[in-house]
PDB file of N, CA and C in Angstrom:
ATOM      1  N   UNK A   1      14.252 -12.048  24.370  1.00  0.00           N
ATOM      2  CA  UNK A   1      14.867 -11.924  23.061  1.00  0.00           C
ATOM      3  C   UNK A   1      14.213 -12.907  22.096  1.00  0.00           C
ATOM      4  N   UNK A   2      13.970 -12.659  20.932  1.00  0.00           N
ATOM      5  CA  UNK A   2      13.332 -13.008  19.690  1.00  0.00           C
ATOM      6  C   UNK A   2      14.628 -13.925  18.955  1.00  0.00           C
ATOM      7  N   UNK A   3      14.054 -14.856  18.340  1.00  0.00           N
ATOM      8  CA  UNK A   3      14.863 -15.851  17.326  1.00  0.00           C
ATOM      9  C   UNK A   3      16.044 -15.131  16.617  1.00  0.00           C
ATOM     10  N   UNK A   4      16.467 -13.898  16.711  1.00  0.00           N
ATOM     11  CA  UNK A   4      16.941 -13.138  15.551  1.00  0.00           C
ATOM     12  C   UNK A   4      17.957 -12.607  16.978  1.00  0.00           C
ATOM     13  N   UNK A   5      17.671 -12.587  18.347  1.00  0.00           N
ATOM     14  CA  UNK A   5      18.547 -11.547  18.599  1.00  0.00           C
ATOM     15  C   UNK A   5      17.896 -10.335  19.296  1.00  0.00           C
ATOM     16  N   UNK A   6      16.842  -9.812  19.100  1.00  0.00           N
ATOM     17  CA  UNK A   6      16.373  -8.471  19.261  1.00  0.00           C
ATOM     18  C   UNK A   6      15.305  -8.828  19.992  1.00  0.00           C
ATOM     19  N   UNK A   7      14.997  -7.724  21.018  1.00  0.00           N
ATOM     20  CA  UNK A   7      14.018  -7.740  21.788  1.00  0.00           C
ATOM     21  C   UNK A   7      12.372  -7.804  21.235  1.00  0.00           C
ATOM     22  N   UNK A   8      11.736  -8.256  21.339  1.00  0.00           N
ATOM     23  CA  UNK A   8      10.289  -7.998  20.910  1.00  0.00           C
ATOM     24  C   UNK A   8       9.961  -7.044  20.801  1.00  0.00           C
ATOM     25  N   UNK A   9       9.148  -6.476  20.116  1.00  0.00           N
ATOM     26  CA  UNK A   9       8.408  -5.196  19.850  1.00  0.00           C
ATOM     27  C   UNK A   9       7.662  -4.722  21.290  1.00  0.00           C
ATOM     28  N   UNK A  10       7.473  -3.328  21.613  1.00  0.00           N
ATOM     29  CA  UNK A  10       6.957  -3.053  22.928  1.00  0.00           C
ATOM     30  C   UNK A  10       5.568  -3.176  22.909  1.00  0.00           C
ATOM     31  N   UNK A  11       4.891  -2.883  23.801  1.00  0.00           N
ATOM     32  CA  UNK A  11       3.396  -3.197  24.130  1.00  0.00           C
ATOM     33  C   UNK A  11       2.697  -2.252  24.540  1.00  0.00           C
ATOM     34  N   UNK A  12       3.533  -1.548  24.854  1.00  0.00           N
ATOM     35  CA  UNK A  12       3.219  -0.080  25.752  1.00  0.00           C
ATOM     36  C   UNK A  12       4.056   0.881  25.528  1.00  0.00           C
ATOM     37  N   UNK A  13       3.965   1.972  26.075  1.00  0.00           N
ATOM     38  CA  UNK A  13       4.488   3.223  25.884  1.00  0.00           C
ATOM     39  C   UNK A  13       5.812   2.861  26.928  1.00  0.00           C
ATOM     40  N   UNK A  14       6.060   2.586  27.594  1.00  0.00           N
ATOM     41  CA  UNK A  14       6.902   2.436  28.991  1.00  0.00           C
ATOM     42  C   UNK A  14       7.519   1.419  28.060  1.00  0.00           C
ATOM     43  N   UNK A  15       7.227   0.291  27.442  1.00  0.00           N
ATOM     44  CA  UNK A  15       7.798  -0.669  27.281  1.00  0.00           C
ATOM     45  C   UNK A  15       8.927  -0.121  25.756  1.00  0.00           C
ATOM     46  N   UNK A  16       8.498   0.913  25.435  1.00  0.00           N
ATOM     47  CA  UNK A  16       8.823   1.610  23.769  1.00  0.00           C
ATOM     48  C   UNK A  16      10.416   3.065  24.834  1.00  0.00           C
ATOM     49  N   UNK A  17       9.597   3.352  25.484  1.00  0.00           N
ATOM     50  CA  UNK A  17      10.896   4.312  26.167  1.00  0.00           C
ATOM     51  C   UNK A  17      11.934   3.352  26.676  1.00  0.00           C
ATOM     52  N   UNK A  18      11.291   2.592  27.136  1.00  0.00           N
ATOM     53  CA  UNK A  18      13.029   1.111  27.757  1.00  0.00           C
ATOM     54  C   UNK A  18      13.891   1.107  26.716  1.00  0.00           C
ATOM     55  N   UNK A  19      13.094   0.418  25.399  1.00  0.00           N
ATOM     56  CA  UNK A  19      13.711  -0.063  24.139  1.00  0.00           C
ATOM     57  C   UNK A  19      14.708   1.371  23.768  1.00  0.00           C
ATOM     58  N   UNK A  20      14.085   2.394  23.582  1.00  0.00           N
ATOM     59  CA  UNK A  20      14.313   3.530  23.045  1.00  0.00           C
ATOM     60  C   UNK A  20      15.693   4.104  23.613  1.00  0.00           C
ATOM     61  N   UNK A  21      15.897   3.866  25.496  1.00  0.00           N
ATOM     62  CA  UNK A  21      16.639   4.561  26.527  1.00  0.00           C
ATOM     63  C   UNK A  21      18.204   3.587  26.172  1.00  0.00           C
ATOM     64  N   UNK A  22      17.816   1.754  25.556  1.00  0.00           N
ATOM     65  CA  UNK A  22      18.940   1.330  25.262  1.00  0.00           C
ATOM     66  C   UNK A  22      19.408   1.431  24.073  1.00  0.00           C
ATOM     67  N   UNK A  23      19.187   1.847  23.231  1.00  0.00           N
ATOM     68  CA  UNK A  23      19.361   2.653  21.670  1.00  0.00           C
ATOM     69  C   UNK A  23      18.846   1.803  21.050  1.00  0.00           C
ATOM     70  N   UNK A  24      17.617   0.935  21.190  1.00  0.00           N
ATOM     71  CA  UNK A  24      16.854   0.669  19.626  1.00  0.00           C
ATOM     72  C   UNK A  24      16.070   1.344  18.957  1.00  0.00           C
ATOM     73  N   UNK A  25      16.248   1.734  17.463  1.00  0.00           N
ATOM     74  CA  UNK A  25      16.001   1.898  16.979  1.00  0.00           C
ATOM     75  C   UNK A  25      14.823   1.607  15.676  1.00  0.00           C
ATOM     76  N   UNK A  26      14.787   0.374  15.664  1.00  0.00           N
ATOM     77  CA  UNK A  26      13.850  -0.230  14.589  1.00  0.00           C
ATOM     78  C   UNK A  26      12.613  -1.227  14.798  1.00  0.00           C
ATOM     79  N   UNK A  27      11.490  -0.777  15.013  1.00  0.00           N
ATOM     80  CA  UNK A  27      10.129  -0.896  15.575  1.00  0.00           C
ATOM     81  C   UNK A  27       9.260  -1.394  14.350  1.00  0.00           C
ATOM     82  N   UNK A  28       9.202  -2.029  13.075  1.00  0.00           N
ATOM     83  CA  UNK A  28       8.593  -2.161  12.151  1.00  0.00           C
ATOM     84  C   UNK A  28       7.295  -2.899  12.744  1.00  0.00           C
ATOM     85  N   UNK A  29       5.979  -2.072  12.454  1.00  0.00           N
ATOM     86  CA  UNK A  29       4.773  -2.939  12.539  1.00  0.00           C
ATOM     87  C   UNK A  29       4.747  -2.611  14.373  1.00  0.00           C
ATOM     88  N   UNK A  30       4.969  -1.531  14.923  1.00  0.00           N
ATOM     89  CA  UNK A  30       4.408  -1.437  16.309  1.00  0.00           C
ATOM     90  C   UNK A  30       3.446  -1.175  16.427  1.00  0.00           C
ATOM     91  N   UNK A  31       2.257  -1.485  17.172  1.00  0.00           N
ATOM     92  CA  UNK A  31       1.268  -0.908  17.188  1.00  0.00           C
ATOM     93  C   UNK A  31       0.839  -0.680  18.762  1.00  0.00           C
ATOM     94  N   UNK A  32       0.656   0.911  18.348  1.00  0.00           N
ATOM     95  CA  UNK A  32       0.216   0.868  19.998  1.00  0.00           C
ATOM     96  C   UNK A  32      -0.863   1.801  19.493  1.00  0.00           C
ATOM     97  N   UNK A  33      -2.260   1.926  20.392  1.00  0.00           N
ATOM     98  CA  UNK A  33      -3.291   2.906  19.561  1.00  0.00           C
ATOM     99  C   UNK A  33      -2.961   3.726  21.507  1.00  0.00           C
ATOM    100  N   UNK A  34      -4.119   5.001  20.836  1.00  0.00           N
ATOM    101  CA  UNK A  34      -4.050   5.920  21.935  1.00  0.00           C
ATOM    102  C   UNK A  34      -3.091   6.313  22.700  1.00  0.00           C
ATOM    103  N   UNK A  35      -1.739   6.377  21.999  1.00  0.00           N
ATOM    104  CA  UNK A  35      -0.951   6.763  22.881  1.00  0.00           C
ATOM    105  C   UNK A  35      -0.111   8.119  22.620  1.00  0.00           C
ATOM    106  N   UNK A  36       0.294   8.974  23.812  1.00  0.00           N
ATOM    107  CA  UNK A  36       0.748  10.185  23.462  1.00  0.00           C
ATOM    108  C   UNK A  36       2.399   9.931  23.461  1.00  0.00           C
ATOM    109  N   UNK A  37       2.955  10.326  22.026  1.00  0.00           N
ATOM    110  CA  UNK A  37       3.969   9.918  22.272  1.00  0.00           C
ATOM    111  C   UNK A  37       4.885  11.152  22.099  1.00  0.00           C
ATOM    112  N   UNK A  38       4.687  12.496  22.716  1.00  0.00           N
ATOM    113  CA  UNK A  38       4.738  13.750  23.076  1.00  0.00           C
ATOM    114  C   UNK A  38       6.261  13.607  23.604  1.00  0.00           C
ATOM    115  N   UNK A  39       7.029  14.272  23.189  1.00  0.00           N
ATOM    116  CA  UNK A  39       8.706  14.697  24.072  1.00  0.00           C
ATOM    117  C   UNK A  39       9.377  13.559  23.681  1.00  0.00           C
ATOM    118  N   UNK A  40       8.764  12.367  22.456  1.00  0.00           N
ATOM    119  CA  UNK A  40       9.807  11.489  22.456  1.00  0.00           C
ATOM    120  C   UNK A  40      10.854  11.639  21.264  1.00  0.00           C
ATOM    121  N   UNK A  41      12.007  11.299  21.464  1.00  0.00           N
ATOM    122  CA  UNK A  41      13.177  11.588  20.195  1.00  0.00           C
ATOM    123  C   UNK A  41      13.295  10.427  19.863  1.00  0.00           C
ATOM    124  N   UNK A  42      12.043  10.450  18.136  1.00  0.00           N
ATOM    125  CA  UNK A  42      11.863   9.410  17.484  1.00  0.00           C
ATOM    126  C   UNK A  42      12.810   9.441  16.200  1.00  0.00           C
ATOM    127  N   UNK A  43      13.796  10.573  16.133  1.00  0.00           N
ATOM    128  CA  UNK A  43      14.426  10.815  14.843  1.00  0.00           C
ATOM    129  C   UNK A  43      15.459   9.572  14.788  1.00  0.00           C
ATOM    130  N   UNK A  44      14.843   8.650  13.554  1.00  0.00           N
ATOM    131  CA  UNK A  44      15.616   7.583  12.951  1.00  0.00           C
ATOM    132  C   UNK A  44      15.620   6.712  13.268  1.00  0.00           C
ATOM    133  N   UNK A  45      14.223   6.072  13.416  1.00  0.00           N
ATOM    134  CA  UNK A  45      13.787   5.248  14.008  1.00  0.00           C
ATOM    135  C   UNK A  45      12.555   4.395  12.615  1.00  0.00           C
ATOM    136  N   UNK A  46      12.653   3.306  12.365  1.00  0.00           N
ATOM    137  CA  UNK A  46      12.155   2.636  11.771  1.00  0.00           C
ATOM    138  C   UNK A  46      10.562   2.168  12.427  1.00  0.00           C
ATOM    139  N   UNK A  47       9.642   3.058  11.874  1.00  0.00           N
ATOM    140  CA  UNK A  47       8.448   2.776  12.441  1.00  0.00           C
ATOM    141  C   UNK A  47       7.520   2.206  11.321  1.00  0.00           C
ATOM    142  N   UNK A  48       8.082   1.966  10.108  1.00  0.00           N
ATOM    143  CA  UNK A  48       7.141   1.353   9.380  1.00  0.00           C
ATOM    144  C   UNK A  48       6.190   0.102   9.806  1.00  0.00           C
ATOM    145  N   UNK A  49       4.715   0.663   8.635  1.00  0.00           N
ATOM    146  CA  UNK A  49       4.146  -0.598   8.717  1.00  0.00           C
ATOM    147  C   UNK A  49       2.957  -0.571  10.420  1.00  0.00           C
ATOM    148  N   UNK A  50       3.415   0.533  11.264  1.00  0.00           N
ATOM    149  CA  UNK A  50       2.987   0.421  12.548  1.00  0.00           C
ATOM    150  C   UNK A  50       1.270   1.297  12.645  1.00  0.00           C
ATOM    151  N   UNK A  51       0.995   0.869  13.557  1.00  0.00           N
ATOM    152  CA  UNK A  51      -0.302   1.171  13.608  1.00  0.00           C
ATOM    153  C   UNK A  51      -0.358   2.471  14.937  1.00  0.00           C
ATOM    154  N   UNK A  52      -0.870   3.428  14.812  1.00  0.00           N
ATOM    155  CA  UNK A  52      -0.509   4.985  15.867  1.00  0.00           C
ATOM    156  C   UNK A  52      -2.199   5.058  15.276  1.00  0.00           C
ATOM    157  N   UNK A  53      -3.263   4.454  15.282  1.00  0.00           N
ATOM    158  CA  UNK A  53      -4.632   5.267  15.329  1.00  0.00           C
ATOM    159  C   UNK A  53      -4.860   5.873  16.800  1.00  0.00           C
ATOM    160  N   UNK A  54      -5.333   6.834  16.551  1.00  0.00           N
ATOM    161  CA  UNK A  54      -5.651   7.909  17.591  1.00  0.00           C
ATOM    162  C   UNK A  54      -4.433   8.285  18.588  1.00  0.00           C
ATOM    163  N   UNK A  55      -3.263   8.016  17.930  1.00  0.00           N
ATOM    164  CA  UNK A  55      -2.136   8.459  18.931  1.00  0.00           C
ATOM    165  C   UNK A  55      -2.199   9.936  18.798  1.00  0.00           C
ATOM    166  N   UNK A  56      -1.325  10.815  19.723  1.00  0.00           N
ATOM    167  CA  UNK A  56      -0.796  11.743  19.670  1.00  0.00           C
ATOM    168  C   UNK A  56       0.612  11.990  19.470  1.00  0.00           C
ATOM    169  N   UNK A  57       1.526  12.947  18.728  1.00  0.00           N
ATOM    170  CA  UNK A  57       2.826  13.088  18.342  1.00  0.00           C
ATOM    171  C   UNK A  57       3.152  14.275  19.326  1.00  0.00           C
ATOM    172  N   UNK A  58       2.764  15.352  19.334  1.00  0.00           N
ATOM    173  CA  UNK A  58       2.559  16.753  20.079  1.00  0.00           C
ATOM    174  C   UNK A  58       3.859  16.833  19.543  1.00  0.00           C
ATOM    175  N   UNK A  59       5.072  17.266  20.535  1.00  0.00           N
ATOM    176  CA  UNK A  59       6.507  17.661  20.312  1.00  0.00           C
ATOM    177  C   UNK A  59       7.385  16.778  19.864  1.00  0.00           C
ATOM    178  N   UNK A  60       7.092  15.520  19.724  1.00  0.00           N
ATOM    179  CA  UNK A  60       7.872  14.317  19.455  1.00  0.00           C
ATOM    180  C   UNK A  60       8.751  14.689  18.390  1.00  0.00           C
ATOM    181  N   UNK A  61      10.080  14.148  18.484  1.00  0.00           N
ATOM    182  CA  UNK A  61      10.607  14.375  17.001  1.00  0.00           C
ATOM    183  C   UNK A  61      10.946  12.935  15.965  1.00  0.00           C
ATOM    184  N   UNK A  62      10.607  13.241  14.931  1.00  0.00           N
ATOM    185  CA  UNK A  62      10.440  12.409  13.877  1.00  0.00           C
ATOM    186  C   UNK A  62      11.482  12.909  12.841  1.00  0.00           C
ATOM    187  N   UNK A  63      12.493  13.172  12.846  1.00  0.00           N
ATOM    188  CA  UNK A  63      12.864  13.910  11.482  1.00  0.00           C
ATOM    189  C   UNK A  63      13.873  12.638  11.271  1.00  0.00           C
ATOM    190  N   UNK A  64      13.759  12.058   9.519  1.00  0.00           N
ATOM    191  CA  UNK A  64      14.857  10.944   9.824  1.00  0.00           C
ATOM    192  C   UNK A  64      13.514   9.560   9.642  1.00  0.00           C
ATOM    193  N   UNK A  65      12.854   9.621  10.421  1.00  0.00           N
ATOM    194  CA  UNK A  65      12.124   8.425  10.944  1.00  0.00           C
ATOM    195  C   UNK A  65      11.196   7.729   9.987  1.00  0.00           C
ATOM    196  N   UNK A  66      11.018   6.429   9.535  1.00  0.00           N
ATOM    197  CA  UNK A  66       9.931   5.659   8.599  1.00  0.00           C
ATOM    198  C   UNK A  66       8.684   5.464   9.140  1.00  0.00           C
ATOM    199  N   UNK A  67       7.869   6.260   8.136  1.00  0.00           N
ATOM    200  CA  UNK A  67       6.455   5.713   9.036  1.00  0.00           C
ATOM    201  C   UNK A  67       5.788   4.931   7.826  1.00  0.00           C
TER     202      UNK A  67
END
């Protein structure tokens, strides 16, 4: 846990589904490159500011979500 309370930002894809599976929501400035982030339910989720070069979205849902 971070000075504030909240877990650190993830590092990985595995480390972003943990966060995700306990209901966080707000990821500002994540950066993960190359990653497929396909089947994930990203709707309303604070992703500003984050870095996704060469990621993939495929089915992911985003509706709701800050990029």
């Amino acid at each position: 846990m971070d000075y504030a309370g909240k877990a650190p930002l993830p590092t990985d894809l595995d480390g972003l589904k943990q966060q995700l599976r306990v209901g966080a929501r707000s990821f500002p400035g994540l950066g993960l490159g190359e990653v497929d982030f396909a089947d994930l339910e990203l709707a309303g989720c604070d992703l500003s500011n984050g870095d996704f070069k060469a990621s993939r979205f495929g089915h992911g849902r985003l509706a709701g979500a800050l990029l």
